[in-house]
Protein backbone atom coordinates (compact mmCIF):
# COMPACT_ATOMS: atom_id res chain seq x y z
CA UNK A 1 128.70 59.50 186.02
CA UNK A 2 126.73 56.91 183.97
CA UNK A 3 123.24 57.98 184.88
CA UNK A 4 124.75 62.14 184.16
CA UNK A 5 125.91 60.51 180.18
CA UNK A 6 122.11 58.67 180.11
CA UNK A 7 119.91 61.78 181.35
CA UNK A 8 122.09 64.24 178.59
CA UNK A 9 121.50 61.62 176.03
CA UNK A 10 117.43 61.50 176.63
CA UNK A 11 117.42 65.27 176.48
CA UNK A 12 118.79 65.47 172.75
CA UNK A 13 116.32 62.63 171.87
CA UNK A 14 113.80 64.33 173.24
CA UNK A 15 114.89 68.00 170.84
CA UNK A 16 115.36 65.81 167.80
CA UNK A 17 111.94 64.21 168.12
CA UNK A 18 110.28 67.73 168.80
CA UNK A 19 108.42 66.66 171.96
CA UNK A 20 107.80 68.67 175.09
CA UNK A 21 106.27 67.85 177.82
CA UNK A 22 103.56 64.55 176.99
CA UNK A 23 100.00 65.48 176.50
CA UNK A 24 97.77 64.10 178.98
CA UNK A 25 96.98 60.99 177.07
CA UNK A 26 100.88 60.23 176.67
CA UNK A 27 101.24 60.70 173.17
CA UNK A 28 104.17 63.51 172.43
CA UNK A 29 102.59 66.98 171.41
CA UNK A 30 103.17 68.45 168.03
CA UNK A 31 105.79 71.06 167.42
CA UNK A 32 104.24 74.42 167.27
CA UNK A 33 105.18 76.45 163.41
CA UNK A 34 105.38 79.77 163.34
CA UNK A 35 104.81 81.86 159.88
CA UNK A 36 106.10 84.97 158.77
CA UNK A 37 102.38 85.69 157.38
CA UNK A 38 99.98 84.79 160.12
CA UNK A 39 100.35 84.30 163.73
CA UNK A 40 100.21 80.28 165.84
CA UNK A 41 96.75 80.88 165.98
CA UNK A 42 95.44 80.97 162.33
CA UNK A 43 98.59 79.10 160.93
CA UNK A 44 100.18 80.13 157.06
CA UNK A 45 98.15 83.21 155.05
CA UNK A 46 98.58 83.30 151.65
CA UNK A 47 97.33 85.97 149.15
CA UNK A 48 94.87 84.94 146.37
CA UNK A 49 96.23 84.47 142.59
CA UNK A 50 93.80 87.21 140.78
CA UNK A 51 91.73 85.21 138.23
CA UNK A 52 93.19 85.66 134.69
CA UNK A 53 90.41 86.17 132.55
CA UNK A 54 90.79 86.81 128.36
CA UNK A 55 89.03 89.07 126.06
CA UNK A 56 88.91 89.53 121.78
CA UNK A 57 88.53 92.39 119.65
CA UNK A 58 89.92 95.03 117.66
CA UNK A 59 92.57 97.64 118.71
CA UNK A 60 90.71 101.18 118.23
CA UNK A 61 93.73 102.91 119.38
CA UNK A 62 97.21 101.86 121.38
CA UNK A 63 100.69 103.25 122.53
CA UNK A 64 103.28 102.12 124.83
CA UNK A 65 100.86 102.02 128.07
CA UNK A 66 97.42 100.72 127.17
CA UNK A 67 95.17 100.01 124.55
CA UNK A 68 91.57 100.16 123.49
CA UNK A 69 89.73 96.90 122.16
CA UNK A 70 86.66 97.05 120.49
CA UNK A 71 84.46 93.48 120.91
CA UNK A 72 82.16 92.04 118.45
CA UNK A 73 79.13 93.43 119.68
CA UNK A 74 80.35 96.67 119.68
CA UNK A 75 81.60 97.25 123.28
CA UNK A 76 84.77 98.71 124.09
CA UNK A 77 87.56 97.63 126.82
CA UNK A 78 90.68 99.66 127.89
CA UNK A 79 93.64 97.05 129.07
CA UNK A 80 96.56 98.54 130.66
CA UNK A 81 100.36 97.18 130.88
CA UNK A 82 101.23 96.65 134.49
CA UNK A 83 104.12 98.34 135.63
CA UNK A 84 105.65 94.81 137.48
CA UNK A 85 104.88 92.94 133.96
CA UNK A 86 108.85 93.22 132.63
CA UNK A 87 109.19 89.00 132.99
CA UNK A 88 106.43 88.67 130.68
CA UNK A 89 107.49 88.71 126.77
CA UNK A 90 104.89 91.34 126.05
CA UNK A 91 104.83 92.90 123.15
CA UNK A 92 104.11 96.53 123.00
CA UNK A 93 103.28 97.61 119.86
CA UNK A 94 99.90 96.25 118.97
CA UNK A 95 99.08 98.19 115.80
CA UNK A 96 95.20 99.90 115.44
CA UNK A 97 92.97 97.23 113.77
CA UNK A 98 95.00 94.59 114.56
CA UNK A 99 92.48 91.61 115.59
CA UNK A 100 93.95 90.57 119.14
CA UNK A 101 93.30 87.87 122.03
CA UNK A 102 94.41 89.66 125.44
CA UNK A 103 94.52 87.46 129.14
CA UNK A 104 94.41 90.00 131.68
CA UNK A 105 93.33 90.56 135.39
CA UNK A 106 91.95 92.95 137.24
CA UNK A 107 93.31 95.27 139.52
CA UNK A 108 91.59 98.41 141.09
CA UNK A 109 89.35 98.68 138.71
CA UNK A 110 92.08 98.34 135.90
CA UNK A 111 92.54 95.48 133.36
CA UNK A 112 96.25 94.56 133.72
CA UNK A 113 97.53 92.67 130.67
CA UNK A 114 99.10 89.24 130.93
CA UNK A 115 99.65 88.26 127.55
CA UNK A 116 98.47 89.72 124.06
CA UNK A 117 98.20 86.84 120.83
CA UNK A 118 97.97 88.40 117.63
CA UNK A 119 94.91 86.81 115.40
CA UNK A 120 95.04 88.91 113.08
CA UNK A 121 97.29 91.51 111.63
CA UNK A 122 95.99 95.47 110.83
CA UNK A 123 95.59 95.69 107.57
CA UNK A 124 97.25 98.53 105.66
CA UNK A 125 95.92 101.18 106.07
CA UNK A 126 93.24 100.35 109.17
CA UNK A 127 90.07 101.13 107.46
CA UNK A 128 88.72 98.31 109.40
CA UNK A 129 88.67 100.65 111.94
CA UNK A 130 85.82 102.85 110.20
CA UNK A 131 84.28 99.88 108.85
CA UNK A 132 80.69 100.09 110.96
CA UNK A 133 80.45 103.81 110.18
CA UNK A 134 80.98 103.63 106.67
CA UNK A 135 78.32 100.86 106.18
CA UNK A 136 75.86 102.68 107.76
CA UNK A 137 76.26 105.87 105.53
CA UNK A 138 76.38 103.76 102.81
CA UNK A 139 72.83 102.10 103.36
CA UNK A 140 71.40 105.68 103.13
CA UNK A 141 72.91 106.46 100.01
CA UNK A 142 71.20 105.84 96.40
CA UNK A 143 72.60 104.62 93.18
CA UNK A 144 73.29 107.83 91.90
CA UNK A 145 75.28 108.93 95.06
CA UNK A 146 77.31 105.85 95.35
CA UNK A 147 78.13 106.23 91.27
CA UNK A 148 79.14 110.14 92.29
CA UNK A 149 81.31 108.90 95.26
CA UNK A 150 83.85 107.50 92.88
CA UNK A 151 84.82 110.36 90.73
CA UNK A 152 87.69 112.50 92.08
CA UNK A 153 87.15 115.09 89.16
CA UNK A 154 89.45 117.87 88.17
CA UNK A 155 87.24 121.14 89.47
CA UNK A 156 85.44 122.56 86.72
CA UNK A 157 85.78 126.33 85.59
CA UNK A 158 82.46 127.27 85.99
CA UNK A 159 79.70 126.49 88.33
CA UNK A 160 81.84 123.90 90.70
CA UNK A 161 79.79 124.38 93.92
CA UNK A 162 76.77 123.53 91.61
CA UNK A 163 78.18 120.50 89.78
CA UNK A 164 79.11 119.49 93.22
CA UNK A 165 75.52 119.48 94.76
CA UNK A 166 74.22 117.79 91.55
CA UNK A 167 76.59 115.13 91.47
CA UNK A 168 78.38 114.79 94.68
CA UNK A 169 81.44 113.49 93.68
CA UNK A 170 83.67 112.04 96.04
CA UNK A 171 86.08 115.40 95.84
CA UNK A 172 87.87 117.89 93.71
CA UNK A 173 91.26 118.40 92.12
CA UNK A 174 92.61 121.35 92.36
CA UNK A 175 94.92 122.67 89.32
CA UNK A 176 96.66 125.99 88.40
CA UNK A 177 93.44 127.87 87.57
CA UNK A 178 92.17 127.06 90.67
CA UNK A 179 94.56 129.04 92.13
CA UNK A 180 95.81 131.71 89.79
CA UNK A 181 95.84 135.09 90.93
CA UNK A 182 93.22 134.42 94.52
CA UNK A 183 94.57 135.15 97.68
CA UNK A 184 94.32 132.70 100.61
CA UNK A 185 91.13 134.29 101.55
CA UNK A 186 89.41 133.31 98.25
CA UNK A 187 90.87 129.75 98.04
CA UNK A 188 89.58 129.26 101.48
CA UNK A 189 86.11 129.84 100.44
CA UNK A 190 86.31 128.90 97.68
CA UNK A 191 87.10 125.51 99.14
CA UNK A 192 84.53 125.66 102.23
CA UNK A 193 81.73 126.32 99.50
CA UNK A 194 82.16 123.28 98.00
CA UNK A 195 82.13 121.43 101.57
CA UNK A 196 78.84 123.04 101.99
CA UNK A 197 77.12 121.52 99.54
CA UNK A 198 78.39 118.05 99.45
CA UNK A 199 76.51 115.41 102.31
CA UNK A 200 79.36 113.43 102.75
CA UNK A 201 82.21 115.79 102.35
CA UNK A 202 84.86 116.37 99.86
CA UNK A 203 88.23 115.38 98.71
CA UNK A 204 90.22 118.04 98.14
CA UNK A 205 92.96 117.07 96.41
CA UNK A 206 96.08 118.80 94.38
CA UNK A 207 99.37 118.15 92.64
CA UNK A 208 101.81 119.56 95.04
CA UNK A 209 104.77 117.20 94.23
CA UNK A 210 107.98 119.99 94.29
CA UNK A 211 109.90 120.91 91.88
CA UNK A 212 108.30 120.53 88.31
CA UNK A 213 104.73 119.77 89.54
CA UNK A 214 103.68 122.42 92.01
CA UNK A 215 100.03 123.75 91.69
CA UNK A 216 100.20 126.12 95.21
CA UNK A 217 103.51 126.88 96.06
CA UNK A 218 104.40 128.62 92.43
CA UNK A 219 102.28 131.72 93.70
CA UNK A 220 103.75 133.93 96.57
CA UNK A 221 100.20 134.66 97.97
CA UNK A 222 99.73 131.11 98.80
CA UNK A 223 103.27 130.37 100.05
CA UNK A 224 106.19 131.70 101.13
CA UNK A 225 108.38 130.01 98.07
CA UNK A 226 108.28 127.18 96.13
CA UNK A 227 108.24 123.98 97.20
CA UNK A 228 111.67 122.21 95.93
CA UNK A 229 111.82 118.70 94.37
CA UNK A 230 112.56 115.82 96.21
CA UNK A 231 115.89 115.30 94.78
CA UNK A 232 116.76 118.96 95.37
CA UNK A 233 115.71 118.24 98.92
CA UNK A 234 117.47 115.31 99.36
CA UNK A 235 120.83 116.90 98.31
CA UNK A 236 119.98 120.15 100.75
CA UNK A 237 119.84 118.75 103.82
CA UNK A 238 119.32 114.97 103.34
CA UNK A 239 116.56 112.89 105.15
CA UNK A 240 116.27 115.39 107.44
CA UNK A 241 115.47 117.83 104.68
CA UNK A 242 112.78 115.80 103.04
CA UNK A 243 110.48 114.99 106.18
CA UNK A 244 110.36 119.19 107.69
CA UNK A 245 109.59 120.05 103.80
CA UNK A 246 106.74 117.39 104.06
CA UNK A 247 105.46 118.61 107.43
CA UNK A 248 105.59 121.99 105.89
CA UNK A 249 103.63 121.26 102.99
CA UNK A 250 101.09 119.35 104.93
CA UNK A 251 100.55 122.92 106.84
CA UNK A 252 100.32 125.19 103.98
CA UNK A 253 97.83 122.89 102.37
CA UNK A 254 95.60 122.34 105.05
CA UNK A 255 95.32 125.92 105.93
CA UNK A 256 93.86 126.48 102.33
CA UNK A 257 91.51 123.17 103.05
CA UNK A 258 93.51 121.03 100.79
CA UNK A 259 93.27 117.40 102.63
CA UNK A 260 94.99 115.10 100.34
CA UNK A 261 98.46 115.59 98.25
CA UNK A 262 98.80 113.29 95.26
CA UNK A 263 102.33 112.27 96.11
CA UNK A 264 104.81 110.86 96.58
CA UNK A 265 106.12 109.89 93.12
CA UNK A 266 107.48 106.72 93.65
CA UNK A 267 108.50 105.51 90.56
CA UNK A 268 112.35 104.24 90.69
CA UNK A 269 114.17 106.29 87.98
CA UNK A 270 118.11 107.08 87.99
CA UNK A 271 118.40 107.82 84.58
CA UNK A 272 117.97 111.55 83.73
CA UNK A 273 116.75 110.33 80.00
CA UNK A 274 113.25 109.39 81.50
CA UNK A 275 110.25 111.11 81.17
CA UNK A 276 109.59 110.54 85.14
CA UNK A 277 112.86 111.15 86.49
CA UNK A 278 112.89 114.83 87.50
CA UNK A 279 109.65 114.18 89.64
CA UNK A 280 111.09 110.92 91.41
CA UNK A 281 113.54 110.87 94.26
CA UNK A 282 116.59 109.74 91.99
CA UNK A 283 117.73 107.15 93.84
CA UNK A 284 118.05 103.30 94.13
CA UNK A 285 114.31 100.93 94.34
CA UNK A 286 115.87 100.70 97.96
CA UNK A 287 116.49 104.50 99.14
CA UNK A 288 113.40 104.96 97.30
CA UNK A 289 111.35 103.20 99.53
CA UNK A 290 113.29 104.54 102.36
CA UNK A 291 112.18 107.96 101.24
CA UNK A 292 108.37 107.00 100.48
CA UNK A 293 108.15 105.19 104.22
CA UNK A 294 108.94 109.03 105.53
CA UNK A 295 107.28 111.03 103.44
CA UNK A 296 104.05 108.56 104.20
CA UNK A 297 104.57 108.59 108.02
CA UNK A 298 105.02 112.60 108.10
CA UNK A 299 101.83 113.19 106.22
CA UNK A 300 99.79 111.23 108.25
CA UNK A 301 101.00 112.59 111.41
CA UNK A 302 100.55 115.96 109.85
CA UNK A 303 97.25 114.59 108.89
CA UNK A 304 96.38 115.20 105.30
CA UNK A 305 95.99 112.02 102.82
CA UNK A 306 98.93 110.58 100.44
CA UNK A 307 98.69 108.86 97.49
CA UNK A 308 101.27 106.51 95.97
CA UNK A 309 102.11 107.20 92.49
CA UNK A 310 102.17 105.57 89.33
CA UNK A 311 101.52 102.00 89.91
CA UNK A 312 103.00 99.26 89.18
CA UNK A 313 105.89 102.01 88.22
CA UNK A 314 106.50 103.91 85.56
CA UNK A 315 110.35 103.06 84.81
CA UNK A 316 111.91 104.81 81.33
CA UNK A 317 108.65 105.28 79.60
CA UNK A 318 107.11 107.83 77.50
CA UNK A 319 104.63 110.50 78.75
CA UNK A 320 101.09 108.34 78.91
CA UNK A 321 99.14 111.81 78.43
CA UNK A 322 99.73 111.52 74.78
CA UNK A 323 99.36 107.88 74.06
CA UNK A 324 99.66 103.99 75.29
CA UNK A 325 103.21 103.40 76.48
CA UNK A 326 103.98 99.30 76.73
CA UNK A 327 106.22 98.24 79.38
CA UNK A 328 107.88 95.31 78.41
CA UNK A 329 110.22 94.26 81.19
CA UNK A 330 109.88 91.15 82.90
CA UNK A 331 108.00 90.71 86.48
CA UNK A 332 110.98 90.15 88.54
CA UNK A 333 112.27 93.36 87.45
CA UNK A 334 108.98 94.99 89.45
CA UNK A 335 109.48 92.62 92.32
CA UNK A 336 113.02 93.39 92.51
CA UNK A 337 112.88 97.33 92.38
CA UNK A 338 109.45 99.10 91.48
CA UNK A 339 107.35 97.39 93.72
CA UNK A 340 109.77 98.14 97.01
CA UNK A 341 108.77 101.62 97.57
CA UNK A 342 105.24 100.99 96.92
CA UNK A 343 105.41 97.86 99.90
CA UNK A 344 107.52 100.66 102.14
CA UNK A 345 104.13 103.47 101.44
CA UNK A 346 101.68 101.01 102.23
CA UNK A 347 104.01 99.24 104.89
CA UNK A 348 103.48 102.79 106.60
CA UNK A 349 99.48 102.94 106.09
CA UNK A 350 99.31 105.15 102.92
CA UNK A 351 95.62 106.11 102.04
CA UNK A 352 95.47 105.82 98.11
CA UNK A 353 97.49 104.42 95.26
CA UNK A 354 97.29 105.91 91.97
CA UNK A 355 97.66 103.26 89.00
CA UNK A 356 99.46 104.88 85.89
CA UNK A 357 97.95 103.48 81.86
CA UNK A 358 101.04 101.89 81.01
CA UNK A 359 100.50 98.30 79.32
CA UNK A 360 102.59 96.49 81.68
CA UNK A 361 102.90 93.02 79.27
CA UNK A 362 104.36 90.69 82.30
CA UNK A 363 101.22 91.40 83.99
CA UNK A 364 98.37 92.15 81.32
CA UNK A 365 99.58 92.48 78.14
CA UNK A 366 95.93 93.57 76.48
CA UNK A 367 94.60 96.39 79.34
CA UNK A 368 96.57 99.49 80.29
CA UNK A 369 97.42 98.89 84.43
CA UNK A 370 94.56 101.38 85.17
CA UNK A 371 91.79 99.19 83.35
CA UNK A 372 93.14 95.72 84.39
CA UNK A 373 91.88 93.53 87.12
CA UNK A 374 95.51 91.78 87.39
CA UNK A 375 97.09 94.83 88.13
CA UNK A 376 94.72 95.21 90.57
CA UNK A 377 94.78 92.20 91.85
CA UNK A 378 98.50 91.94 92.77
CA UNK A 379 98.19 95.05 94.54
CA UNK A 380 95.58 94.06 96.68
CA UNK A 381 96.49 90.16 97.56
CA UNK A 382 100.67 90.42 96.86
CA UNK A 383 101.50 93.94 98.16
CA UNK A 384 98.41 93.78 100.65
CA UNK A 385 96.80 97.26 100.10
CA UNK A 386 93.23 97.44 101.77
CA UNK A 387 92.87 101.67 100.58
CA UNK A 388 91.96 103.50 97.66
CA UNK A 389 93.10 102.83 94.81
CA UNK A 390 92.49 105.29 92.00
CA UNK A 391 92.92 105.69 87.92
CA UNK A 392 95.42 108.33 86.75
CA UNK A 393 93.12 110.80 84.53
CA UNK A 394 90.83 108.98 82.68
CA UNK A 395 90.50 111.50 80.16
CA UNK A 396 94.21 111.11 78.68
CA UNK A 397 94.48 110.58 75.46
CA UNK A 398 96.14 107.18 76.35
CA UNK A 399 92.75 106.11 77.43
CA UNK A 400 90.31 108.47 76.02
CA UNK A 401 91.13 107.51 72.41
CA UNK A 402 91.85 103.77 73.03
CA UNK A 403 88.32 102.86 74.62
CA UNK A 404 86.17 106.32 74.69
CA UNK A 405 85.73 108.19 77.70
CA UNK A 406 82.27 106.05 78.94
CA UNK A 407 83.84 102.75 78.36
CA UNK A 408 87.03 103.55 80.41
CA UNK A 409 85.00 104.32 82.77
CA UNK A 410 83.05 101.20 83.19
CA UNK A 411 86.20 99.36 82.56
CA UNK A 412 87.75 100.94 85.46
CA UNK A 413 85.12 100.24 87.74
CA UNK A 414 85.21 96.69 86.55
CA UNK A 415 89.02 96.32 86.91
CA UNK A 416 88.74 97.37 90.74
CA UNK A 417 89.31 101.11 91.27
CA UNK A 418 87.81 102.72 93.99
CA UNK A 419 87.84 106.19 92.79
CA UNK A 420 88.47 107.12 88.83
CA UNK A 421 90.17 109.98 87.62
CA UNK A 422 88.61 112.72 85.15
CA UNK A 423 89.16 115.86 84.09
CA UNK A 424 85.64 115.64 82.14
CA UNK A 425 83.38 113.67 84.34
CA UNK A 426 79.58 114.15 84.07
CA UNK A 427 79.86 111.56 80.66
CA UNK A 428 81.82 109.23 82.69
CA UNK A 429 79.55 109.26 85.64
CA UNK A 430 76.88 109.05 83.13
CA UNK A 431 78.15 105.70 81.39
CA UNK A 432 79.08 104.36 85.36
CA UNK A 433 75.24 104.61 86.55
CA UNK A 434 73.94 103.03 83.53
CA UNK A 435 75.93 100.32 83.60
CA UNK A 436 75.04 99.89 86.87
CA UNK A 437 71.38 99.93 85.99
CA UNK A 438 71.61 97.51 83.12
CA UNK A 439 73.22 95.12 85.37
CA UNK A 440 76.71 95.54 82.84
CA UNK A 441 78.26 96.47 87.08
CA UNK A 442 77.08 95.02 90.29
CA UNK A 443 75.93 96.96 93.08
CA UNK A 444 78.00 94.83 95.62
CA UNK A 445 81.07 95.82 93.42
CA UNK A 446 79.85 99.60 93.73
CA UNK A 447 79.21 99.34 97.34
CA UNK A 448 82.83 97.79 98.18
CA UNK A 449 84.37 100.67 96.14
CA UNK A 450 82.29 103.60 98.00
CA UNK A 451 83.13 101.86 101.24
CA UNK A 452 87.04 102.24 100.96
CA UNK A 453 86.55 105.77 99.92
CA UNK A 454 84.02 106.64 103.21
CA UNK A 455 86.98 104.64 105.26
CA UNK A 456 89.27 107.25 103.70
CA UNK A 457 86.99 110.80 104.23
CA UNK A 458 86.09 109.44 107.65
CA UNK A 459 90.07 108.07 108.45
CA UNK A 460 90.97 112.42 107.70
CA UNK A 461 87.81 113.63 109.56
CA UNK A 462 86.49 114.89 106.69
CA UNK A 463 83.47 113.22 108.01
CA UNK A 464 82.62 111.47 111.16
């Protein structure tokens, strides 16, 4: 009984220790492992960690799936997001011309993305984007082209195609005569023969605001009916209302080869004393800039060019076609309400911002906005607007009879418009290139000004 208890006690030692039978030198053999991956021959097989490897650039273009980055010399990489990547905090929405630093790896033949880091921020809108393009037209172009490519001029009466070859402004503005009693036909040639003889294509540009300011839609050859004011709208059919009118009047302007709309009004008036009022939405600074965000983001889908209107806002006062108005309200009362639906239009990549000749005192209390360089300023380093920003008419009496019609000019380069307003512009563009060849402008300052407004024609495809 006592050697049956000893022999069943050496057998467990023997399963706890692992041994088998001894190996010929006595030693006990090793227990044999078995893998799931592998077989006792090869032992464990693991699969290779794919090497993470990072890239920088640009974001050409980007949705929910993939992206395209564009590196500093020039070359271009699509990244993808892997469809096993939902434990990794991605984030989605890189914006075009956002500056980004991407870890990715590779994966029949794909780039998967592992992580994105933001560098730097698009600015608004993304002429980054047409950056390269626009400086090579511009080294091309002479004095006298670069001087023409910042007048947006009202289209003269007579002779347009030819003023256009001789001075090739940077576009028309279409008003009532333009359109008075032609049928779409006409407009649309009318239009194309302009294109024709400009080398860097045209602006086209017209008032079609609704309501009180409609230049097309008030003739029933060129539309259906007329195009109602955005308060009208708003009490129609609400939000809803506003954005299919937009998309609408994106269509019937296009198909006449209108490509940019000065609108939306975004001045903040509620009072129906004001001089603005019946062209503004109505409303509160903050369903004003709930309006202007989807006004902005229906025309460019539609794609025809906005432009924000009257900066730094125009408030309760007077008419500035017949003479200097002076705004006299403290700055807070702009941060607080006029500039919110300006931030919400360039917030949602708006092409151009129109700045009205009010002397706003908080800001400059000697220059109307249009002519000062601290207007200008805020709007480019405190709102962060990297587009076109324009002069209302320069030939308003407000300005006209204040400085002369040369000297606003030259004051409105100097100030930091990209683009200057005229209804009379051959002695504007006149007193613009002279300055410019007495050294009273820079050339760098011209150049920076006729780059933002290429960005713009080539951002529309007006060219490429």
């Amino acid at each position: 009984m006592k050697k049956k208890v000893i022999t069943a006690l050496l057998c467990v030692l023997l399963l706890l220790t692992g041994c088998t039978e001894g190996s010929p030198d006595g030693t006990a053999a090793a227990p044999t492992v078995v893998s799931a991956i592998g077989d006792s021959q090869t032992g464990p097989s693991f699969s290779p960690q794919p090497e993470v490897k990072s890239a920088a650039g640009m974001v050409l273009t980007a949705d929910e799936e993939s992206f395209l980055l564009k590196h500093e010399d020039g070359t271009q990489q699509a990244f993808s997001y892997g469809v096993e990547d939902s434990v990794l905090p991605l984030v989605r929405t890189v914006e075009r011309g956002a500056s980004v630093r991407v870890a990715y790896t590779e994966n029949g033949g794909k780039c998967i993305v592992q992580d994105v880091q933001l560098e730097r921020e698009a600015p608004n809108p993304p002429f980054n984007l047409y950056e390269d393009r626009a400086a090579e037209i511009l080294q091309s172009m002479t004095a006298a082209e670069k001087v023409g490519q910042m007048f947006f001029a009202r289209c003269p009466e007579e002779d347009a195609a030819g003023t256009a070859e001789k001075y090739q402004p940077a576009g028309y503005i279409l008003f009532d005569r333009d359109f008075k009693g032609k049928s779409k036909a006409e407009v649309i040639e009318t239009v194309k023969s302009y294109q024709q003889v400009s080398k860097l294509g045209m602006l086209i540009g017209v008032d079609e605001e609704g309501g009180t300011v409609k230049r097309v839609s008030k003739y029933e050859d060129l539309c259906d009916g007329p195009f109602l004011s955005p308060q009208e709208l708003y009490s129609e059919g609400g939000m809803e209302r506003i954005v299919s009118d937009t998309a609408e009047k994106a269509g019937v302007l296009k198909g006449l080869g209108i490509n940019v709309n000065l609108a939306p009004v975004c001045d903040v008036s509620t009072d129906p004393g004001d001089f603005i009022y019946k062209r503004a939405f109505g409303q509160t600074a903050g369903e004003t800039a709930g309006y202007v965000a989807e006004v902005v983001r229906q025309m460019n889908e539609s794609g025809i060019g906005c432009t924000l209107k009257h900066f730094p806002g125009y408030g309760s006062n007077v008419d500035t076609h017949t003479g200097i108005a002076h705004d006299t309200r403290e700055y807070d009362a702009f941060l607080n309400s006029d500039f919110l639906p300006f931030s919400a239009g360039i917030k949602e990549n708006a092409g151009g911002i129109l700045v009205c000749h009010n002397i706003v005192e908080c800001m400059d209390d000697e220059y109307p906005a249009s002519l000062s360089a601290r207007v200008h300023e805020i709007l480019r380093s405190d709102l962060g607007f990297s587009g076109v920003i324009m002069t209302d008419d320069l030939y308003m009496d407000a300005v006209r009879d204040e400085y002369g019609a040369g000297e606003a000019a030259v004051l409105a380069v100097q100030a930091g418009n990209d683009l200057i307003l005229s209804s009379q512009f051959e002695e504007q563009y006149q007193a613009v290139l002279d300055a410019l060849g007495d050294g009273t402008l820079r050339e760098d300052q011209i150049d920076k000004a006729v780059k933002r407004v290429l960005c713009w024609k080539l951002s529309l495809g007006i060219i490429e």
